[in-house]
Protein backbone atom coordinates (compact mmCIF):
# COMPACT_ATOMS: atom_id res chain seq x y z
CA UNK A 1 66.84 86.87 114.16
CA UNK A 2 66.38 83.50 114.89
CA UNK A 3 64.22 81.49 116.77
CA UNK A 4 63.37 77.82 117.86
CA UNK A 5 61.66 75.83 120.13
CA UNK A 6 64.26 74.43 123.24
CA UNK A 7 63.81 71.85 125.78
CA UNK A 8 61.26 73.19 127.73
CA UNK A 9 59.01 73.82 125.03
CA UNK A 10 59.45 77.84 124.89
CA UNK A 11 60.15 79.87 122.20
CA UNK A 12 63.99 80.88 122.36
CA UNK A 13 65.89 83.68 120.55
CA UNK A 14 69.12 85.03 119.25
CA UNK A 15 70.09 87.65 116.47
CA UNK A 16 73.11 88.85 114.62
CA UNK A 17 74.24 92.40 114.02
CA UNK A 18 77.99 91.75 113.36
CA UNK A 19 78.52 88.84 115.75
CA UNK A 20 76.03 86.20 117.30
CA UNK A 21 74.20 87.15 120.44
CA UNK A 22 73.07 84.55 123.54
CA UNK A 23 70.15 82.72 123.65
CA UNK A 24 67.29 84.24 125.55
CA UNK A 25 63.86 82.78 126.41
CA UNK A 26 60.51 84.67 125.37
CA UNK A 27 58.28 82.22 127.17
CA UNK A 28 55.20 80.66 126.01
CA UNK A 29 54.26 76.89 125.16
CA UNK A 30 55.23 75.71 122.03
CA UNK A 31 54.12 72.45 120.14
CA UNK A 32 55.49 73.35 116.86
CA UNK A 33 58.04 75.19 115.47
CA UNK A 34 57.62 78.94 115.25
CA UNK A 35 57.32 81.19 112.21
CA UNK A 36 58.75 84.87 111.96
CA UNK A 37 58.17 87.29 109.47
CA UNK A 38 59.90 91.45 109.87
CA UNK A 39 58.08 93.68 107.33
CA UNK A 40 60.20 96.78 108.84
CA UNK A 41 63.40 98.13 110.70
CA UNK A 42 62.88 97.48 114.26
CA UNK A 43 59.54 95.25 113.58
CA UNK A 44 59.20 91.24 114.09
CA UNK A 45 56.15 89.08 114.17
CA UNK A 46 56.84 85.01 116.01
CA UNK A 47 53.53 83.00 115.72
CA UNK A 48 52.95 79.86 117.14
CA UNK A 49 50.76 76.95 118.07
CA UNK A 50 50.04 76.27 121.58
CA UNK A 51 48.65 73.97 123.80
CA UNK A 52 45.12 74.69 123.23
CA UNK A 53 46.03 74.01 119.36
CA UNK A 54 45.38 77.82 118.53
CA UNK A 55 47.98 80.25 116.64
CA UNK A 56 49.68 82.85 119.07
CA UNK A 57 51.56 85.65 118.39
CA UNK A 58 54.44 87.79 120.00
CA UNK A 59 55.76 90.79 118.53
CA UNK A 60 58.65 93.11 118.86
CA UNK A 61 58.43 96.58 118.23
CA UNK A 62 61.59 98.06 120.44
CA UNK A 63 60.30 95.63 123.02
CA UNK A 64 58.16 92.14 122.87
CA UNK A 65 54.62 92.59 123.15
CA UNK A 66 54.16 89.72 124.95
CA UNK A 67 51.67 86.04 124.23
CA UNK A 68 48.08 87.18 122.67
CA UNK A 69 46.18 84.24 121.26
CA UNK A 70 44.57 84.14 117.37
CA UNK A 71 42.12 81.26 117.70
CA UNK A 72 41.85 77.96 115.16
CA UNK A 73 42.54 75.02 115.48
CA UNK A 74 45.67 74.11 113.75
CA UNK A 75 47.96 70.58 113.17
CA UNK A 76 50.76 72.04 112.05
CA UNK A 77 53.22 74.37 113.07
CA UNK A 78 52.33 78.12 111.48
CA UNK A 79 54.42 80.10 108.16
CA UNK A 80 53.64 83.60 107.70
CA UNK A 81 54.63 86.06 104.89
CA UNK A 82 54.15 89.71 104.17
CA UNK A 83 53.33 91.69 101.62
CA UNK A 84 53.38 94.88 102.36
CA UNK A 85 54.55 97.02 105.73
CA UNK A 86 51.85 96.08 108.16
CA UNK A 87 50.34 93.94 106.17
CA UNK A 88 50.47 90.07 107.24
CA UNK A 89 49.39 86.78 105.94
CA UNK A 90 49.73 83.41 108.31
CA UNK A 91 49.00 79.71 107.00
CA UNK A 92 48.75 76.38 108.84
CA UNK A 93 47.59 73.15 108.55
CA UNK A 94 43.59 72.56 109.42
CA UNK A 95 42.10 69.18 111.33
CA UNK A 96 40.92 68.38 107.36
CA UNK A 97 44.39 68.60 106.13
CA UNK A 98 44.09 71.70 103.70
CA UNK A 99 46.15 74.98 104.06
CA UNK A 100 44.04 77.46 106.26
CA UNK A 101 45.25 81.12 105.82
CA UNK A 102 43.75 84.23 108.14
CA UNK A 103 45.55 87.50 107.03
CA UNK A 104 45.58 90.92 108.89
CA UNK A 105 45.25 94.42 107.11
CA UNK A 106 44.69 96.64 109.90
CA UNK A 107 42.58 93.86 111.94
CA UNK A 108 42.21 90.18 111.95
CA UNK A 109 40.53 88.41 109.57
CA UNK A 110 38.69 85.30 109.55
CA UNK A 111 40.57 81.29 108.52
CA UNK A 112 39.83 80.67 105.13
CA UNK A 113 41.01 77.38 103.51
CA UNK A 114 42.97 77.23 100.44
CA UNK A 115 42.49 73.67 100.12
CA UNK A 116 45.38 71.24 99.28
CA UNK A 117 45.91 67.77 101.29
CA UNK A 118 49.29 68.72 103.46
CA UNK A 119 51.38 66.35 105.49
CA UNK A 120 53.79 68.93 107.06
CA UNK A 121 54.28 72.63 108.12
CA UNK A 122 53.76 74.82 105.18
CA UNK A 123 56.09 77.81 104.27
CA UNK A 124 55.65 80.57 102.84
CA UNK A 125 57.21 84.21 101.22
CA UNK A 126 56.39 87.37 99.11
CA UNK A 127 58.41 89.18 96.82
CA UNK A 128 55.81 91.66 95.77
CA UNK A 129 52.71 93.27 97.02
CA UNK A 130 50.28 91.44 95.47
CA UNK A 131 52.22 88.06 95.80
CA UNK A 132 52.46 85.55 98.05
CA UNK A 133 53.77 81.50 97.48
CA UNK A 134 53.24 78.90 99.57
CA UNK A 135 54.80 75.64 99.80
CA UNK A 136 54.37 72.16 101.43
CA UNK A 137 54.68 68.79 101.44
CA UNK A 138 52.12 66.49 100.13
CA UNK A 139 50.93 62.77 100.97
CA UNK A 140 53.40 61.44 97.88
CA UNK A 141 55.94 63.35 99.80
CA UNK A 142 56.52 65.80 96.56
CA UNK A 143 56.73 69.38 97.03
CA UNK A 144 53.03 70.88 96.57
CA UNK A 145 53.06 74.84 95.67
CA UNK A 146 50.39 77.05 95.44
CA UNK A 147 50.52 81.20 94.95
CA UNK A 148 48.76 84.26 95.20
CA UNK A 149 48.36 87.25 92.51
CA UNK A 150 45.74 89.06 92.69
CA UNK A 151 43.65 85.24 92.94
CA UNK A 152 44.81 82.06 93.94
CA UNK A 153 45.82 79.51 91.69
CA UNK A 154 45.36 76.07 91.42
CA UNK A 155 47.99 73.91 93.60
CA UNK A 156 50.66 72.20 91.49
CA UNK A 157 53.50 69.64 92.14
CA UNK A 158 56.90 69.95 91.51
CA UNK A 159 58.11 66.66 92.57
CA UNK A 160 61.04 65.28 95.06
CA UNK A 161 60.70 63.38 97.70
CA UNK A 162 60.62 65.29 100.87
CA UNK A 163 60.95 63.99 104.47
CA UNK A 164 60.47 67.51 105.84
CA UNK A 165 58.42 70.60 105.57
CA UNK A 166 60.02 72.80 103.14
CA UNK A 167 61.43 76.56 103.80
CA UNK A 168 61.42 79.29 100.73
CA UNK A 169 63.11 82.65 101.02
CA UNK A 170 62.91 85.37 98.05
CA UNK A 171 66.24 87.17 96.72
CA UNK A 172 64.30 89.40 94.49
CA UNK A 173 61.41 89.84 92.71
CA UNK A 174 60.20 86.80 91.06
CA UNK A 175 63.19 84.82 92.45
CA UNK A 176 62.14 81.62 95.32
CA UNK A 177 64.55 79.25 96.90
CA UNK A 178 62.66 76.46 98.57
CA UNK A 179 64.92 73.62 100.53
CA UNK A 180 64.10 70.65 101.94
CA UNK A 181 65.51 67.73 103.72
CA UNK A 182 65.79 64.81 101.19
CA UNK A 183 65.89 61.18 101.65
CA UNK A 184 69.34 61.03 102.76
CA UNK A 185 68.73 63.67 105.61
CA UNK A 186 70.86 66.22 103.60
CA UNK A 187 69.23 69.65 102.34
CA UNK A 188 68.06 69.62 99.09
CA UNK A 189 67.70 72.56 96.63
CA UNK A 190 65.20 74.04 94.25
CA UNK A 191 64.70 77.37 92.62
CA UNK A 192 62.45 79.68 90.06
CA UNK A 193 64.23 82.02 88.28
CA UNK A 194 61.39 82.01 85.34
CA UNK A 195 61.57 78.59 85.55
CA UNK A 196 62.21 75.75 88.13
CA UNK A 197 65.80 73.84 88.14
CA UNK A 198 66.45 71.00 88.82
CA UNK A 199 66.73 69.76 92.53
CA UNK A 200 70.47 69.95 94.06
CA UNK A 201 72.12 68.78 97.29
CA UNK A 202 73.45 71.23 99.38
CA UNK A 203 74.83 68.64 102.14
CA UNK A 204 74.75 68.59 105.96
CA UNK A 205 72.54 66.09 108.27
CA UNK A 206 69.54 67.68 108.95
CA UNK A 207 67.16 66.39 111.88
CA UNK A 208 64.70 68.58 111.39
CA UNK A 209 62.87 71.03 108.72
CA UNK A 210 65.33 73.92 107.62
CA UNK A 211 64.52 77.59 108.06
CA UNK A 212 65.28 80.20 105.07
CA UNK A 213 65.67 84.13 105.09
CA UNK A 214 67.41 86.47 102.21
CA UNK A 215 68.60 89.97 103.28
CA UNK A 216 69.84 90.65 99.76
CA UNK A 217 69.78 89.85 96.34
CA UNK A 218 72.31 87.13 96.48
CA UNK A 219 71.82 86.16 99.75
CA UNK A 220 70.11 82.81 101.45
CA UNK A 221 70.90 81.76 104.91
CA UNK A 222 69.67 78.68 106.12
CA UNK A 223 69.17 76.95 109.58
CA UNK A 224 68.71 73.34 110.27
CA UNK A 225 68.90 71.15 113.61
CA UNK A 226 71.84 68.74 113.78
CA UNK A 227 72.74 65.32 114.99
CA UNK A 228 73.56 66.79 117.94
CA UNK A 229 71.04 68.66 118.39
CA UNK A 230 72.44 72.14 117.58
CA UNK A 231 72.04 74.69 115.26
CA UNK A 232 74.06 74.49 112.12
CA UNK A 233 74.15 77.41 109.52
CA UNK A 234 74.53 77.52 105.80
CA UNK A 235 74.35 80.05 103.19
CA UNK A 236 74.91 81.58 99.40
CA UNK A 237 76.25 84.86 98.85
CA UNK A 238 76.86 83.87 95.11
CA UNK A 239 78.30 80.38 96.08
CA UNK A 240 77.40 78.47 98.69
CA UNK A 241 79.37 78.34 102.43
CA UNK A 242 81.09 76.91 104.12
């Protein structure tokens, strides 16, 4: 399932089950891009910012829910993860800068900042039920990254120079992907295995921050906007394609 903000600002949609579908609108306001997260067959959580600089969410269980608002006040566009079925943990950008997080277990908690000093969309995934990683870009354009086990840690750097926000997908446990676009507007590639590689381009022209999802253990697909404004597609399914 993907989704992305169009010309007149709304959230639009289109999935794949064996071919590609059409787009179709699901309304609201957008002034960032959206974040999606499925923790289940059948199940998918969109959040948003809208114009009142709040999060939003719209969910799909069989059908949409429809627009209900979540409060803050955020700068950035939203990432959301999950760590368990039902269990859901959104993170955005604050008017200070830092990475505020507000999970739900049931019901809503409170925005809680995790500190950090953030200069674009964070992202963020979970490959386990106590885990969560998040990832952004900070103000020496490096890749900042900062995780969850049980406590948070400390934030850490591990370098590049990004002119994007960065997406991360998980293949398995233990396993991140993060990709960013680089200095030459192609996607760049890092990822933990036990420890980090070295970054690698993966090509393209990106104009704008990439998307990343995994469906299986050697799977990554990734969606970026084009020069001409369109959606182009890449992935790894033990090489990378096309």
């Amino acid at each position: 399932d993907l989704f992305a903000r169009g010309t007149d600002q709304a959230l639009w949609h289109r999935w794949y089950d064996g071919q590609w579908s059409d787009w179709e609108s699901l309304g609201g306001t957008l002034t960032a891009d959206p974040a999606a997260i499925s923790w289940g067959p059948h199940r998918i959580d969109v959040f948003v910012r809208g114009t009142d600089h709040g999060l939003w969410r719209n969910g799909y269980a069989r059908k949409w829910s429809g627009w209900e608002p979540l409060g803050g006040t955020i700068t950035s566009g939203p990432a959301v993860a999950s760590r368990s079925t039902g269990q859901l943990d959104v993170f955005a950008r604050g008017t200070d800068n830092t990475l505020w997080h507000k999970s739900y277990d049931g019901e809503w908690s409170g925005w809680i900042s995790r500190g950090g000093v953030l200069t674009s969309d964070p992202a963020a995934v979970s490959w386990g039920r106590r885990r969560i990683d998040v990832f952004a870009r900070g103000t020496d354009d490096a890749l900042w990254h900062i995780s969850y086990d049980g406590r948070w840690s400390d934030w850490e750097s591990l370098g590049g120079t990004l002119t994007s926000g960065p997406a991360v997908s998980s293949r398995s446990r233990g396993r991140l992907d993060v990709l960013a676009r680089g200095t030459d507007g192609a996607l760049w590639h890092r990822s933990y295995d036990g420890e980090w590689s070295d970054w690698a381009s993966r090509g393209g022209a990106l104009t704008s921050s990439p998307a990343a999802v995994s469906w299986g253990r050697h799977r990554i697909d990734v969606f970026v906007r084009g020069p001409d404004d369109e959606v182009l597609h890449t992935w790894y399914d033990h090489q990378w394609m096309p």
